[in-house]
Protein backbone atom coordinates (compact mmCIF):
# COMPACT_ATOMS: atom_id res chain seq x y z
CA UNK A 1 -4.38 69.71 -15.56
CA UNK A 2 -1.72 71.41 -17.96
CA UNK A 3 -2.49 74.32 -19.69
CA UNK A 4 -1.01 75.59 -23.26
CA UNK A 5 -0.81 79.35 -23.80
CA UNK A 6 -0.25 80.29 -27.62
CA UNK A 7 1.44 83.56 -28.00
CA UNK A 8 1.75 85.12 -31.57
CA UNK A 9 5.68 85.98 -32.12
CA UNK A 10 4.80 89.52 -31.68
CA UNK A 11 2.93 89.66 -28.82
CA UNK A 12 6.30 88.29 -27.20
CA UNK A 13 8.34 90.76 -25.17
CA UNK A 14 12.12 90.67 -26.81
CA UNK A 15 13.84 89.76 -23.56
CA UNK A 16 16.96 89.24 -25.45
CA UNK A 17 17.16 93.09 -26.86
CA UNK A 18 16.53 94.55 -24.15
CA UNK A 19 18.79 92.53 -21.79
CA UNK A 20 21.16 93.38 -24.30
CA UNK A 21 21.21 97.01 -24.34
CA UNK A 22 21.25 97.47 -20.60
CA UNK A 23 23.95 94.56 -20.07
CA UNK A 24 25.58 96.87 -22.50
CA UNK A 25 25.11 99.74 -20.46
CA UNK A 26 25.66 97.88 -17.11
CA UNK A 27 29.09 96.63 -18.30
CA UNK A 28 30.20 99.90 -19.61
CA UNK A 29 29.40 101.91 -15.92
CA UNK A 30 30.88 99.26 -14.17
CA UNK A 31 33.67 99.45 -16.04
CA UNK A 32 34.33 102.82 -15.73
CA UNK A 33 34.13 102.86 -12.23
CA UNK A 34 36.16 100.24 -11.60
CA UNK A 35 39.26 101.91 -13.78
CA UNK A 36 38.23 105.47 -12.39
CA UNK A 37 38.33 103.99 -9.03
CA UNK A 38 41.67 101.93 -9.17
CA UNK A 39 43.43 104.92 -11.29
CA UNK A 40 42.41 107.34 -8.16
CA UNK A 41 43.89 105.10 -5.72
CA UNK A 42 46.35 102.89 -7.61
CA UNK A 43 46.32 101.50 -10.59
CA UNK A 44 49.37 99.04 -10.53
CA UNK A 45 49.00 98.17 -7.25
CA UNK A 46 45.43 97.24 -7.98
CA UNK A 47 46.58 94.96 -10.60
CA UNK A 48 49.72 93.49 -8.49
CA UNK A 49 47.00 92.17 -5.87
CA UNK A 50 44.85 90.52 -8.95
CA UNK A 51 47.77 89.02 -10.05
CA UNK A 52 49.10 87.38 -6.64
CA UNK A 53 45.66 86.31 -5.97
CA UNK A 54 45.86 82.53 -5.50
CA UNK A 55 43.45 81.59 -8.21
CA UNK A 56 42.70 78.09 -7.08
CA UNK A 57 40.47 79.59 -4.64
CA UNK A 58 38.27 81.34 -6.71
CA UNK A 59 36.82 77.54 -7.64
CA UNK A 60 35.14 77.37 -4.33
CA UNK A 61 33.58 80.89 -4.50
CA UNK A 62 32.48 80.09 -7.31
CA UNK A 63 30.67 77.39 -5.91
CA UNK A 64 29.30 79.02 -3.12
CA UNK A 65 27.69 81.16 -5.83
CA UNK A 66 26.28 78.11 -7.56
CA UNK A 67 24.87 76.98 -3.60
CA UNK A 68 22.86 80.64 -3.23
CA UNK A 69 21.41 80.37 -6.92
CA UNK A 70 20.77 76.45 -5.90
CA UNK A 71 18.88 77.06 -2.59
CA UNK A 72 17.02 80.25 -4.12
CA UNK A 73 15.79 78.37 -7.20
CA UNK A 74 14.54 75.46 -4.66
CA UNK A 75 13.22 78.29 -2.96
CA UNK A 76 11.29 79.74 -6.01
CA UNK A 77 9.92 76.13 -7.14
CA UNK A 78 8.88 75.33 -3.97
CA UNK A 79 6.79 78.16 -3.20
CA UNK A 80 4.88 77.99 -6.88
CA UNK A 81 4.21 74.55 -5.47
CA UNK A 82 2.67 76.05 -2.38
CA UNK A 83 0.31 78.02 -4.86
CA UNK A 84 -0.30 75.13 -6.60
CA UNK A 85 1.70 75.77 -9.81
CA UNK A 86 3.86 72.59 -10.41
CA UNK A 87 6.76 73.42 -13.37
CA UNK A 88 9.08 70.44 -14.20
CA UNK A 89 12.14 71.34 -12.89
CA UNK A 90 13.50 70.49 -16.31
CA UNK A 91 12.26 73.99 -17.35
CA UNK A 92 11.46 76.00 -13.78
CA UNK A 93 15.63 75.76 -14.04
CA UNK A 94 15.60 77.67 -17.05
CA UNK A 95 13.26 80.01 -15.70
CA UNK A 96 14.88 81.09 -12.58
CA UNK A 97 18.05 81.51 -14.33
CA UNK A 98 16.39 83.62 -16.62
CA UNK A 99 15.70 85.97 -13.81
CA UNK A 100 19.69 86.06 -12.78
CA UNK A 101 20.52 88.24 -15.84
CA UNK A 102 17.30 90.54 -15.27
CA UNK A 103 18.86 92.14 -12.05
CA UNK A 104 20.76 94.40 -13.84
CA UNK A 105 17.53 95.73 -15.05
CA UNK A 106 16.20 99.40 -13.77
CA UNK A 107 14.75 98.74 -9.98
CA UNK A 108 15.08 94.94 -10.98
CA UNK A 109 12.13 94.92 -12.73
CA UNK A 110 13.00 92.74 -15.53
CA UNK A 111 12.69 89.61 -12.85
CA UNK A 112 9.15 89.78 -13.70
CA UNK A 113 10.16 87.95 -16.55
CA UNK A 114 9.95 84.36 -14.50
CA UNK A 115 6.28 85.00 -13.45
CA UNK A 116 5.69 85.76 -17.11
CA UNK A 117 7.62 82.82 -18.53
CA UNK A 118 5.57 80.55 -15.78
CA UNK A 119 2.32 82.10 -17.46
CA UNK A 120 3.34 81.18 -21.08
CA UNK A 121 4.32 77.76 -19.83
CA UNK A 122 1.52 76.95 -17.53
CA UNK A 123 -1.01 79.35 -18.43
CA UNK A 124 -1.38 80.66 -14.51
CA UNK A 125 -1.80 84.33 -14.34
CA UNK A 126 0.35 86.06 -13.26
CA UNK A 127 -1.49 88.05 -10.49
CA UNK A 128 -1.12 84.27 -9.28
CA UNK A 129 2.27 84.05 -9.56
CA UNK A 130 3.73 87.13 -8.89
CA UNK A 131 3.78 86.50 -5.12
CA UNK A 132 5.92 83.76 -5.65
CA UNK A 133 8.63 86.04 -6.86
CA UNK A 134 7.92 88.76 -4.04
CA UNK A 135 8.37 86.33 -1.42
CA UNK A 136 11.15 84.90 -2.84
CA UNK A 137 13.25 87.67 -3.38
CA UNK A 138 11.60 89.10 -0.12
CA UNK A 139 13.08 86.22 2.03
CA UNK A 140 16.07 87.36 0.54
CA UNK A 141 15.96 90.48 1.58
CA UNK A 142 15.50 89.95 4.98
CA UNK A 143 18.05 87.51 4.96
CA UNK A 144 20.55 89.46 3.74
CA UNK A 145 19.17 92.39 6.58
CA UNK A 146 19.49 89.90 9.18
CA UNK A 147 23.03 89.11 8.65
CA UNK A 148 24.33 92.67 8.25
CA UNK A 149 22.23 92.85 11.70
CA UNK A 150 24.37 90.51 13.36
CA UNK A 151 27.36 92.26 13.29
CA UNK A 152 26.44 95.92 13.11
CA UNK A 153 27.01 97.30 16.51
CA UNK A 154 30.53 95.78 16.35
CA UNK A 155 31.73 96.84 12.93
CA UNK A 156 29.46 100.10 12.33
CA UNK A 157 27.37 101.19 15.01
CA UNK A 158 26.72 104.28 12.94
CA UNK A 159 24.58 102.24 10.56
CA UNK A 160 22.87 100.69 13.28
CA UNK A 161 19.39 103.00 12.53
CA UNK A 162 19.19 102.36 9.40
CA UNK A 163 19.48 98.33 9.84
CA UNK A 164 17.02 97.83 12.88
CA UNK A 165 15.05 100.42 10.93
CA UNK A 166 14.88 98.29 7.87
CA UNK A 167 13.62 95.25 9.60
CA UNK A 168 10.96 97.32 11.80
CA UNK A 169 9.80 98.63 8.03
CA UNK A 170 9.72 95.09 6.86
CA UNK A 171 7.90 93.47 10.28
CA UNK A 172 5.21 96.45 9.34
CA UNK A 173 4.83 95.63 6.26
CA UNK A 174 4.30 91.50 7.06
CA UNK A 175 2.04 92.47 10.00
CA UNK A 176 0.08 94.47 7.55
CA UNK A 177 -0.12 91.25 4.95
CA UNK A 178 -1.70 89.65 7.78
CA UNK A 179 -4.75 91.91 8.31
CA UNK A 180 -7.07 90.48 6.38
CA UNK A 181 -9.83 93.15 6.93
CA UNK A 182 -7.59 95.69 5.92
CA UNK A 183 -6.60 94.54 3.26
CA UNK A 184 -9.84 93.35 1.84
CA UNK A 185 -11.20 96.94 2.72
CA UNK A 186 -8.82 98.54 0.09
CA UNK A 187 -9.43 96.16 -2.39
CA UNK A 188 -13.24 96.94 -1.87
CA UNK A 189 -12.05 100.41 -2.34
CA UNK A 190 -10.40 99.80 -5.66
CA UNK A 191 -13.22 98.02 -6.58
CA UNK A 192 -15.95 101.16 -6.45
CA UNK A 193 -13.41 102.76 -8.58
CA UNK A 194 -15.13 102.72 -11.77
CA UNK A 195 -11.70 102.73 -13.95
CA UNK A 196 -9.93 100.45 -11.40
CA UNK A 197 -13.24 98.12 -11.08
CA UNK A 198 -11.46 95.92 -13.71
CA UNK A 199 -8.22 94.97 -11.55
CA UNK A 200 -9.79 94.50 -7.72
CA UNK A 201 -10.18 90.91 -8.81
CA UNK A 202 -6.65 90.49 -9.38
CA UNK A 203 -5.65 92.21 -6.91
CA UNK A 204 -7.78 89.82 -4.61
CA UNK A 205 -6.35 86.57 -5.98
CA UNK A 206 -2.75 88.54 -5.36
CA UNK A 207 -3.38 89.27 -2.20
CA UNK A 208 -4.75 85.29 -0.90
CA UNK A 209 -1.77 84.33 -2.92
CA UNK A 210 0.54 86.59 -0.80
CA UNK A 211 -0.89 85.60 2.02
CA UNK A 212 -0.44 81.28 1.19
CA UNK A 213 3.57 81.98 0.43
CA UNK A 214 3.95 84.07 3.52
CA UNK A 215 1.97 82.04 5.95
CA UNK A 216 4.33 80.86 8.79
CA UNK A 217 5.65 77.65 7.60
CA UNK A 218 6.40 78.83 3.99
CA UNK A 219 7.79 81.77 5.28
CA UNK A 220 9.88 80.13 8.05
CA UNK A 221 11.26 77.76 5.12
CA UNK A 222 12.45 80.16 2.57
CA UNK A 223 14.02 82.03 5.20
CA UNK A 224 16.33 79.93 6.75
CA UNK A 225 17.07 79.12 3.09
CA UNK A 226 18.13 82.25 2.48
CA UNK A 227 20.02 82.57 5.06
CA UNK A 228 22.25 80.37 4.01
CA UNK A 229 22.28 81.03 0.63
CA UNK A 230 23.54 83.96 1.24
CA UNK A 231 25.42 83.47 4.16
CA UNK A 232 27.76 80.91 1.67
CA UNK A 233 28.33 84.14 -0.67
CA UNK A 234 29.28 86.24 2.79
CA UNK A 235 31.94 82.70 2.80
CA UNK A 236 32.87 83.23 -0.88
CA UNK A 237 34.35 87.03 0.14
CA UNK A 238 36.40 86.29 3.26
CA UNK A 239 37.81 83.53 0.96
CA UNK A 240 38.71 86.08 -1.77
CA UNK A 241 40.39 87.97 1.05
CA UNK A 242 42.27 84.53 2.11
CA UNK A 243 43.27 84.58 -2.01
CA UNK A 244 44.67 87.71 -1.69
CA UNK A 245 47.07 86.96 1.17
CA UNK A 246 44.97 88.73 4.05
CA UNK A 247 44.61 87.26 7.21
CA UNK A 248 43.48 89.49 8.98
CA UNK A 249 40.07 90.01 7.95
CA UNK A 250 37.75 87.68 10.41
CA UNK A 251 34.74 85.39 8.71
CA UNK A 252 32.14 87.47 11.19
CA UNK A 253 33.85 91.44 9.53
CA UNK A 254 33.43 90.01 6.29
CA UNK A 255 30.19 88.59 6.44
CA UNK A 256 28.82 91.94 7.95
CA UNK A 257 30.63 94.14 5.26
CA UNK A 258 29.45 91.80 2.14
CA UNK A 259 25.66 91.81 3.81
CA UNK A 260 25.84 95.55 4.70
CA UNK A 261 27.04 96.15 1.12
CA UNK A 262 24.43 94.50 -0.45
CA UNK A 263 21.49 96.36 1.85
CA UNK A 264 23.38 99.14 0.50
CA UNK A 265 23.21 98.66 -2.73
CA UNK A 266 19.79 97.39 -2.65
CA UNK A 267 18.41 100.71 -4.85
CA UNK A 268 20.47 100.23 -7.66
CA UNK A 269 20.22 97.57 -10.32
CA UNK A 270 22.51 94.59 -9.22
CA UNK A 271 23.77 96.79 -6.58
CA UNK A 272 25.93 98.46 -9.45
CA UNK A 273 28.30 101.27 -7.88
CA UNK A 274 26.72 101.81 -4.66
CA UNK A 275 27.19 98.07 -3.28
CA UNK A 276 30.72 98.26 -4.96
CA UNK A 277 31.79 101.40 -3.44
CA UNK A 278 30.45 100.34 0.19
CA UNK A 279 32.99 97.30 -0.40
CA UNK A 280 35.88 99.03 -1.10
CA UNK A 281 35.33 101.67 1.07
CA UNK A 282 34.00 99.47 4.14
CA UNK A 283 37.30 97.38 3.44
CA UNK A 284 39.27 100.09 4.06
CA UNK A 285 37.67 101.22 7.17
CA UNK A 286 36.07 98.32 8.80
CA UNK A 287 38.46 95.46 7.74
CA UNK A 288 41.93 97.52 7.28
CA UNK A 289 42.88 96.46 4.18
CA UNK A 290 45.01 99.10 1.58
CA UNK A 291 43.17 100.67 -0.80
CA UNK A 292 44.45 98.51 -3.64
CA UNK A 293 43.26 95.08 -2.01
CA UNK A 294 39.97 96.31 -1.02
CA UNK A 295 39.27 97.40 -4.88
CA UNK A 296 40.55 94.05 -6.12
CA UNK A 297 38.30 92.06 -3.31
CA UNK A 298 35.01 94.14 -4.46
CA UNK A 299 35.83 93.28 -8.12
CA UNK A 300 36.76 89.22 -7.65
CA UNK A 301 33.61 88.84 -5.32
CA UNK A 302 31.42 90.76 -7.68
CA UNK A 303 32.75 89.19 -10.83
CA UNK A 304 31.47 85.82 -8.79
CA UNK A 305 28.22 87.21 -7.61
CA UNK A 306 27.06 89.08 -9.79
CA UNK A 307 28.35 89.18 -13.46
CA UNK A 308 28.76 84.95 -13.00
CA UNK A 309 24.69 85.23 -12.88
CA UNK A 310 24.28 87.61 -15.21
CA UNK A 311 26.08 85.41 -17.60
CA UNK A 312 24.55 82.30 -16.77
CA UNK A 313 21.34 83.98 -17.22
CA UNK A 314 22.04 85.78 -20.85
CA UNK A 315 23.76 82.16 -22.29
CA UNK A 316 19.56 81.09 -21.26
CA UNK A 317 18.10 83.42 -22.80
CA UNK A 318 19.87 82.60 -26.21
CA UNK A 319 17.62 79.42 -26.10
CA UNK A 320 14.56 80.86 -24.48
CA UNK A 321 12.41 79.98 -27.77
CA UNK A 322 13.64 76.38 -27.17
CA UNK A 323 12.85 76.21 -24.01
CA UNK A 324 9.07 77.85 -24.08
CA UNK A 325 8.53 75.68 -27.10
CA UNK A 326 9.67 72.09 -24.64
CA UNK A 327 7.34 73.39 -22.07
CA UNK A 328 4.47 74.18 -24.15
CA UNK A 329 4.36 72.06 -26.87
CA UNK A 330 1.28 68.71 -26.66
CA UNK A 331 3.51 65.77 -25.65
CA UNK A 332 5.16 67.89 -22.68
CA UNK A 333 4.40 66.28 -19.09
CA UNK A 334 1.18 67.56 -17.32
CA UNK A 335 1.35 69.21 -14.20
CA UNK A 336 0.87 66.55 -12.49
CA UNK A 337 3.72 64.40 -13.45
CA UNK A 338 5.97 67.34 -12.78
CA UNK A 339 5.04 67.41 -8.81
């Protein structure tokens, strides 16, 4: 059965002014660092490497972009449909894109906005849907955690604590998710709270939810998915490196650097100067690149990974109206249908 959620025009969150102001802001400390950074170690040289790169090649980054966001958005629809929330993909699109622009947002937290736009679409709550999102950009996070793991004891054996130590944290934290007792015991805790009374059944509903998306065949399936979604963006920077005229950085280097870098940048929104900086600076000392190349690699692959999204997702959100209005209005296809 379909449900319709009405939603007075102010009771909707403006999405659209607030991505704007901190795309704003996003853009302008990017910027700066970039220029700071390629006027402390070379300015024109910086720009002579942009402008030999072979340009051709940036089509099929590009496109190994487009394959992550592809295999994360089948990720993301498939595991609504494992919590029985079935969007048509002609608008679940539209949705996860939405969320591309949002990870420039402080601690990411403007990707809630896809559990919210399923809820004004579908009318699930979003205490329902929420897991969907953790799990998918969960999976992605281990992904990523797993690749950097492959390589670290070759490339920095330094970092090697803080990699094994992320995926301990993050088998804890699943092994946890699968005590049910436990878990149910703190939500009976909440729920003698007299002013938290009022959210231990959400918090219930969250948790069975968590535990349907991260049960071993969902979990086994959006992992592997990640891993090569974002395995074919690890592809996308040794091929910037191969557009640049290196040959001497290796598939297995760059795939460790462009996974440890974005582990690294992980705090940040979008990774924004810390998972630039550990590019240019792990290109200097893992792959052995000049300072000037490694700055122009981090930019190009960036540019492609992230700011690509970040447009894609602010051209949706200039017809997010249009788009709630499709999924909502009485003629749209039931739930059913969109299977």
């Amino acid at each position: 059965m379909r449900y319709a959620l009405a939603m007075d025009q102010e009771q909707r969150p403006d999405a659209l002014h607030r991505f704007r102001r901190w795309a704003a802001v996003a853009v302008a400390l990017a910027t700066v660092g970039y220029v700071a950074y390629a006027l402390w170690r070379g300015w024109s040289e910086t720009a002579t490497e942009l402008a030999s790169f072979l340009w051709p090649i940036y089509v099929p980054v590009l496109g190994l972009t487009l394959l992550n966001y592809g295999l994360r958005y089948l990720k993301w629809h498939y595991l609504l449909g494992r919590l029985g929330i079935h969007v048509p993909h002609r608008t679940n699109v539209w949705i996860f894109v939405t969320g591309l622009a949002m990870v420039i947002s402080p601690a990411k937290a403007g990707e809630v906005v896809k559990p919210w736009l399923v809820r004004v679409c579908t009318g699930a709550p979003i205490h329902q849907t929420l897991p969907a999102l953790v799990a998918e950009r969960g999976t992605d996070g281990i992904a990523v955690v797993i690749l950097a793991a492959v390589g670290v004891t070759t490339f920095m054996a330094e970092a090697t604590e803080l990699i094994f130590g992320t995926i301990a944290a993050i088998v804890a934290v699943l092994a946890l998710i699968s005590v049910r007792p436990l878990a149910k015991g703190v939500i009976d805790v909440v729920r003698r709270i007299g002013p938290l009374r009022g959210i231990a059944d959400g918090l219930d509903e969250s948790y069975e939810a968590t535990r349907t998306v991260l049960a071993p065949v969902p979990f086994a399936v959006t992992l592997a998915m990640s891993l090569v979604a974002w395995f074919a963006e690890c592809v996308g920077y040794w091929l910037v490196f191969v557009g640049l005229n290196v040959s001497t950085v290796g598939l297995d280097a760059a795939t460790f650097l462009y996974a440890f870098a974005t582990v690294f940048g992980a705090p940040s929104p979008g990774g924004m100067g810390m998972a630039d900086a550990a590019l240019v600076e792990g290109a200097v000392q893992i792959l052995q690149v000049s300072a000037p190349v490694a700055l122009a690699a981090a930019l190009l692959v960036r540019v492609a990974t992230l700011w690509f999204g970040v447009l894609l997702g602010a051209c949706v959100l200039l017809r997010l109206e249009s788009v709630i209005e499709s999924a909502t209005r009485p003629d749209a296809p039931d739930e059913g249908e969109a299977a």
